[in-house]
Protein backbone atom coordinates (compact mmCIF):
# COMPACT_ATOMS: atom_id res chain seq x y z
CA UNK A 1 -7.44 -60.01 20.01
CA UNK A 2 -4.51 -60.42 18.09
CA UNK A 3 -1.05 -59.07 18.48
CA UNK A 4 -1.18 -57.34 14.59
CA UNK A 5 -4.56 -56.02 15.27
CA UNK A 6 -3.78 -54.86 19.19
CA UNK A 7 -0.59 -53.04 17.23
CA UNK A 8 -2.24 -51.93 14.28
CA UNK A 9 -5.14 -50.21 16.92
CA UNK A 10 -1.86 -48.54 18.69
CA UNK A 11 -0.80 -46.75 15.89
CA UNK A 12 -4.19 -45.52 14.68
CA UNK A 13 -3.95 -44.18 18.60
CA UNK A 14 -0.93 -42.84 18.70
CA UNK A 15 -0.53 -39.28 17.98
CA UNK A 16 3.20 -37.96 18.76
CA UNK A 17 3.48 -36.87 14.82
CA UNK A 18 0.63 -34.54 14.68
CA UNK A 19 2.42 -32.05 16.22
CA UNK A 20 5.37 -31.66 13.32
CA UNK A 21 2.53 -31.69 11.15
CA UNK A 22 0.92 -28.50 12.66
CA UNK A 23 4.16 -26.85 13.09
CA UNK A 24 5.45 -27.39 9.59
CA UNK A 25 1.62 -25.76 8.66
CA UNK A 26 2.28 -22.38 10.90
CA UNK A 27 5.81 -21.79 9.36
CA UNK A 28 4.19 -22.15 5.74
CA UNK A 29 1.62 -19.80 6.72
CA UNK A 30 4.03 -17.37 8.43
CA UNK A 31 5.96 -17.39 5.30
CA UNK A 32 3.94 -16.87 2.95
CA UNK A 33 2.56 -13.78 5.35
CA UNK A 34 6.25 -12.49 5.04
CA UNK A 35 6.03 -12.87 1.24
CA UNK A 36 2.16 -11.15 0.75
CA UNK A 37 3.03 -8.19 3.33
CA UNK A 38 7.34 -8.35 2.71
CA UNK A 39 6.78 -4.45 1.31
CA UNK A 40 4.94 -3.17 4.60
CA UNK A 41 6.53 -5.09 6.80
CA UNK A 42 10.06 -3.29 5.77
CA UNK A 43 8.43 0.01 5.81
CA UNK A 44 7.48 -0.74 9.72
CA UNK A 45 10.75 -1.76 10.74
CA UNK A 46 12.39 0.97 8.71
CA UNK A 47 9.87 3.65 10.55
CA UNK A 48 10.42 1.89 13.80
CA UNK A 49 14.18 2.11 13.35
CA UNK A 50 14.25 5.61 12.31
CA UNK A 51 11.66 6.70 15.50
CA UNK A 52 14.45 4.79 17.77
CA UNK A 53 17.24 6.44 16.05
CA UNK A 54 16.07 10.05 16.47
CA UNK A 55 14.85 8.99 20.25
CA UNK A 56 18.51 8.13 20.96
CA UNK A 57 19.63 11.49 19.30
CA UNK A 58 17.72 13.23 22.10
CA UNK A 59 19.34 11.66 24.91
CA UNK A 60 22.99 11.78 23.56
């Protein structure tokens, strides 16, 4: 076998890039779930921080 082919085989093989490739595809996705939902996702923290606020009232 040649030395081009044996390399050219390698880097069909070789697979360190596919994970930036599937990383870079779950932060798109997570952003554009941020963008679709942005409205009810502030609502949630807002309620969230509101429900911790009035908690903390009660002990102080």
């Amino acid at each position: 076998m040649s030395v081009l082919k044996k390399a050219w085989l390698g880097f069909l093989k070789e697979e360190s890039g596919m994970g930036v490739v599937e990383i870079i595809l779950i932060i798109v996705v997570l952003i554009a779930i941020v963008i679709i939902f942005e409205e009810q996702i502030t609502t949630l923290v807002n309620n969230i921080w509101k429900s911790i606020n009035q908690s903390a009232k009660k002990i102080y």
